[in-house]
Protein backbone atom coordinates (compact mmCIF):
# COMPACT_ATOMS: atom_id res chain seq x y z
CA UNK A 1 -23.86 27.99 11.89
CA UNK A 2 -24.14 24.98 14.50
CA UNK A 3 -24.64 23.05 12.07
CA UNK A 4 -21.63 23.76 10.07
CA UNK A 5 -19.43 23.40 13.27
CA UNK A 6 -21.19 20.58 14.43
CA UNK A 7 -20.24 18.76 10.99
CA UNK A 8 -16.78 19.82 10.69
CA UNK A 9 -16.61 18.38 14.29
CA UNK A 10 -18.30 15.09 12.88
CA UNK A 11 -15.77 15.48 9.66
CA UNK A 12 -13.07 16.08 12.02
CA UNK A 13 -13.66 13.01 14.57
CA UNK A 14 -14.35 10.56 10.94
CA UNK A 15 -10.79 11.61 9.17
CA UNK A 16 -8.39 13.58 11.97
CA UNK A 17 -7.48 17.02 12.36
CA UNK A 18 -5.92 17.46 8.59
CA UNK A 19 -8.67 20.39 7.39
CA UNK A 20 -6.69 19.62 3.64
CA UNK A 21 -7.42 15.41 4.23
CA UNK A 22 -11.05 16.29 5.30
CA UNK A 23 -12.04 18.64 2.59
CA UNK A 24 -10.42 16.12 -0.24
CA UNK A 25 -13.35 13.63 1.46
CA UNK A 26 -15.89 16.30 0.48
CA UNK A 27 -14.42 16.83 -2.81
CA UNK A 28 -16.38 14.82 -5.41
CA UNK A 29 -13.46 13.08 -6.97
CA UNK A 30 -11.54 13.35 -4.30
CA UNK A 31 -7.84 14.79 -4.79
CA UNK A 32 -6.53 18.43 -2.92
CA UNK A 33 -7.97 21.53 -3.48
CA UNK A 34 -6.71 24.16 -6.08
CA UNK A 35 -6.46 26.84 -2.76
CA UNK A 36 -3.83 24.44 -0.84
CA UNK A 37 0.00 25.72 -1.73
CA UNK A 38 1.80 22.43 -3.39
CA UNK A 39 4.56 23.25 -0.84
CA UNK A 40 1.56 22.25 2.03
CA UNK A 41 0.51 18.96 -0.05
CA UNK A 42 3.58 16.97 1.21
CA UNK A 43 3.24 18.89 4.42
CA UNK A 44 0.07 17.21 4.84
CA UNK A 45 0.71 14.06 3.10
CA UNK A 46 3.34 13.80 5.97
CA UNK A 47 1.13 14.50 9.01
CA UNK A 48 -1.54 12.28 7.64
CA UNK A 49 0.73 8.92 7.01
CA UNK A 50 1.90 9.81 10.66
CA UNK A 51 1.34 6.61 12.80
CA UNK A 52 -0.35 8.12 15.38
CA UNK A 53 -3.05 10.20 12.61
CA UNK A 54 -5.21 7.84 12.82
CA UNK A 55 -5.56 7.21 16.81
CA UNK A 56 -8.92 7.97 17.85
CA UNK A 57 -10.70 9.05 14.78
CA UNK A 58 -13.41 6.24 12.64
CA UNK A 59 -10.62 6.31 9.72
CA UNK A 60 -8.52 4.91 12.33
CA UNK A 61 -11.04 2.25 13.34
CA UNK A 62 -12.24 1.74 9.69
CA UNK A 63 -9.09 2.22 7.35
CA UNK A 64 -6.01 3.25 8.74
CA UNK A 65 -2.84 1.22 8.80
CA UNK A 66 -3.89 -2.42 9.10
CA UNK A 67 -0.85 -3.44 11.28
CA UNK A 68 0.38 -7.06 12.10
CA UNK A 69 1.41 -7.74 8.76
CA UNK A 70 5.08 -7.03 7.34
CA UNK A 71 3.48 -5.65 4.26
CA UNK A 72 0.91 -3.26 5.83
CA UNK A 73 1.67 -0.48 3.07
CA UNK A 74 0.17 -3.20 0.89
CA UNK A 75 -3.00 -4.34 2.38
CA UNK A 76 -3.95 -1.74 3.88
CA UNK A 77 -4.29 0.05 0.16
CA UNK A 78 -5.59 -2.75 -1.37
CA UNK A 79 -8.49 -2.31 1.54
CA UNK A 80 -9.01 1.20 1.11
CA UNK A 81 -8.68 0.68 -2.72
CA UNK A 82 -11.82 -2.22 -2.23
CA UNK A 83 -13.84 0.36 -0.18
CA UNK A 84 -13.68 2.60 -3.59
CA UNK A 85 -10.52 5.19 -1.96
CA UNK A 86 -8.33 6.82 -4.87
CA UNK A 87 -4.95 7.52 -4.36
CA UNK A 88 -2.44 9.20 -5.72
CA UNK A 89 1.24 8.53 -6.38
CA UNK A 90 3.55 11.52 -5.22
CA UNK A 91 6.60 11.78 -6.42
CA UNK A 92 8.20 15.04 -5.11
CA UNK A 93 11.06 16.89 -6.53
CA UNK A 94 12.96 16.32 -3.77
CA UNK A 95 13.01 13.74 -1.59
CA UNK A 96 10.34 13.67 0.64
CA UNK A 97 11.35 11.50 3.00
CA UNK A 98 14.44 10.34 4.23
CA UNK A 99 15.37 6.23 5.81
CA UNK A 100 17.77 3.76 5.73
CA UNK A 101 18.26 0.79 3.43
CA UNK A 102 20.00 -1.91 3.57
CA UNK A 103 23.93 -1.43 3.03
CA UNK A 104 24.58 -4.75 2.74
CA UNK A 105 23.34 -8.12 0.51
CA UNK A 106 22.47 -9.77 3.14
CA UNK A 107 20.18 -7.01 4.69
CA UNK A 108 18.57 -6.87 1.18
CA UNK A 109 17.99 -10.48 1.16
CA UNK A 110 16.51 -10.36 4.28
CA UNK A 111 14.19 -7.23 3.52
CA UNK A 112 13.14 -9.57 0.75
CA UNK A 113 12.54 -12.02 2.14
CA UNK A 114 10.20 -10.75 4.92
CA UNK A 115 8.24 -8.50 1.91
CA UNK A 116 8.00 -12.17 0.10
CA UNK A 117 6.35 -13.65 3.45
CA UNK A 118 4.11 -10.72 4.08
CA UNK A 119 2.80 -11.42 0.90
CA UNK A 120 2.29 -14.61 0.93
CA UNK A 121 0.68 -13.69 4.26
CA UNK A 122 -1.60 -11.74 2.54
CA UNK A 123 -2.53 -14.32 -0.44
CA UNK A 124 -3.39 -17.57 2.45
CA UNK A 125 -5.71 -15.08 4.49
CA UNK A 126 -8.80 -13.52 3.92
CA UNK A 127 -8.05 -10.66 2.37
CA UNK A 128 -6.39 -12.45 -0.24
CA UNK A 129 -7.20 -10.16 -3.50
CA UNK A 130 -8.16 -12.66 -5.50
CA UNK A 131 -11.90 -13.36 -3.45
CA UNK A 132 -11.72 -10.47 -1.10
CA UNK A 133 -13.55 -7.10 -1.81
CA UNK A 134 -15.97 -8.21 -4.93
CA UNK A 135 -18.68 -6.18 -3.37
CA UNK A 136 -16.36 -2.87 -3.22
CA UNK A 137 -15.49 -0.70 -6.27
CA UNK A 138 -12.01 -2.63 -7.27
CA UNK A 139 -11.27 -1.88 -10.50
CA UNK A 140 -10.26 -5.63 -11.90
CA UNK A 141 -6.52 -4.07 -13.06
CA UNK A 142 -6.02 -2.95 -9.54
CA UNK A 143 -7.29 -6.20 -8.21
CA UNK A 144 -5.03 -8.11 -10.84
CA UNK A 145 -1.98 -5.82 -9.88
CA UNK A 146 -2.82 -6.50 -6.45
CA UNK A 147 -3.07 -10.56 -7.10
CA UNK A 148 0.18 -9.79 -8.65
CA UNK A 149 1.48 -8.59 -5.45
CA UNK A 150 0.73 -11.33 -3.80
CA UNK A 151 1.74 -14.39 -5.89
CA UNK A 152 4.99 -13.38 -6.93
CA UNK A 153 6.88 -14.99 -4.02
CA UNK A 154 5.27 -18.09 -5.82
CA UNK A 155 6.72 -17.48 -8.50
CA UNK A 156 10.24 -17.84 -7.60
CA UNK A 157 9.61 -22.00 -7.36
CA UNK A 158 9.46 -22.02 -11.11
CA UNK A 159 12.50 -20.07 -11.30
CA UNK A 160 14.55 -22.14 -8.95
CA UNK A 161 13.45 -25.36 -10.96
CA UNK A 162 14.25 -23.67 -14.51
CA UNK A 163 17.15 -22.32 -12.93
CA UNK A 164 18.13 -26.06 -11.71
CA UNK A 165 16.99 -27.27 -15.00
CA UNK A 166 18.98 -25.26 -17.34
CA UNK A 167 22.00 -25.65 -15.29
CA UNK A 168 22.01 -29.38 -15.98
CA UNK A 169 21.51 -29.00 -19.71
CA UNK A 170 24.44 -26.80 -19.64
CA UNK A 171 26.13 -29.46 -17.47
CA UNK A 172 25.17 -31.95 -20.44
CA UNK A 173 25.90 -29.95 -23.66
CA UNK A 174 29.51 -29.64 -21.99
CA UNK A 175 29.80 -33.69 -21.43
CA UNK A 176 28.30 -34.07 -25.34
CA UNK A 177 31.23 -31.48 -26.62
């Protein structure tokens, strides 16, 4: 009986206080157990992406967020996805959550453009997915989708130069007529 306590302490100290998040560690493919309500999964799921989860417990120090990066959400999975983590997408009836957007073009713009410099952030540093986590259990179509991630702010040069291109052609097919 110690024992038991004395590992569900240990469990408990490793992953947080979540007894639904710890037992899914135990579980041999992971996932939620059949016994937990589906009304309690996003109950959970809410406590454990809680910013202050993590304080205090080794997931924290391990895993948890990786902050000072604008695109946390992103490398932080694509390091617990390298350490061989599942996850799971969850997609609610109704909404789960509720935020604000931008209301405006320019906000949007300028949520872009911060997501296109986190990821760039992410490609020029060392947990860039194309060399980082070879050693883990990345599948290679998560660690392409994750390159992915990262490169497309790159990829909006070409577009600006075929855009710049084609609008000269145009320019020229007009002078020709």
């Amino acid at each position: 009986m110690k024992s038991l306590l004395m590992s569900q302490m240990t469990l408990k100290k490793r992953f947080g206080q979540s007894v639904v998040f710890v037992t899914s560690t135990l579980m041999e493919n992971g996932g939620v157990s059949r016994s937990v309500a589906p009304e309690n999964v996003l109950k959970v799921a809410i406590q454990v992406i809680n910013c202050g989860y993590e304080d205090k417990t080794d997931w924290g120090s391990e895993i948890g967020w990786i902050y000072g990066s604008v695109t946390k959400d992103i490398l932080t999975g694509f390091k617990m996805h390298a350490r061989g983590w599942r996850s799971i997408y969850c997609m609610p009836p109704r909404a789960a959550f509720k935020g604000s957007a931008p209301i405006n073009l320019s906000d949007r713009l300028n949520q872009l453009l911060g997501w296109a410099l986190g990821s760039i952030e992410i490609l020029f540093s060392r947990h860039c997915p194309i060399w980082y986590g070879y050693s883990g259990r990345l599948k290679w179509l998560e660690r392409l989708a994750y390159i992915n991630t990262t490169i497309y702010p790159v990829t909006a040069i070409s577009f600006l130069v075929y855009c710049r291109y084609s609008k000269k052609v145009i320019a020229a097919r007009r002078v020709c007529e």
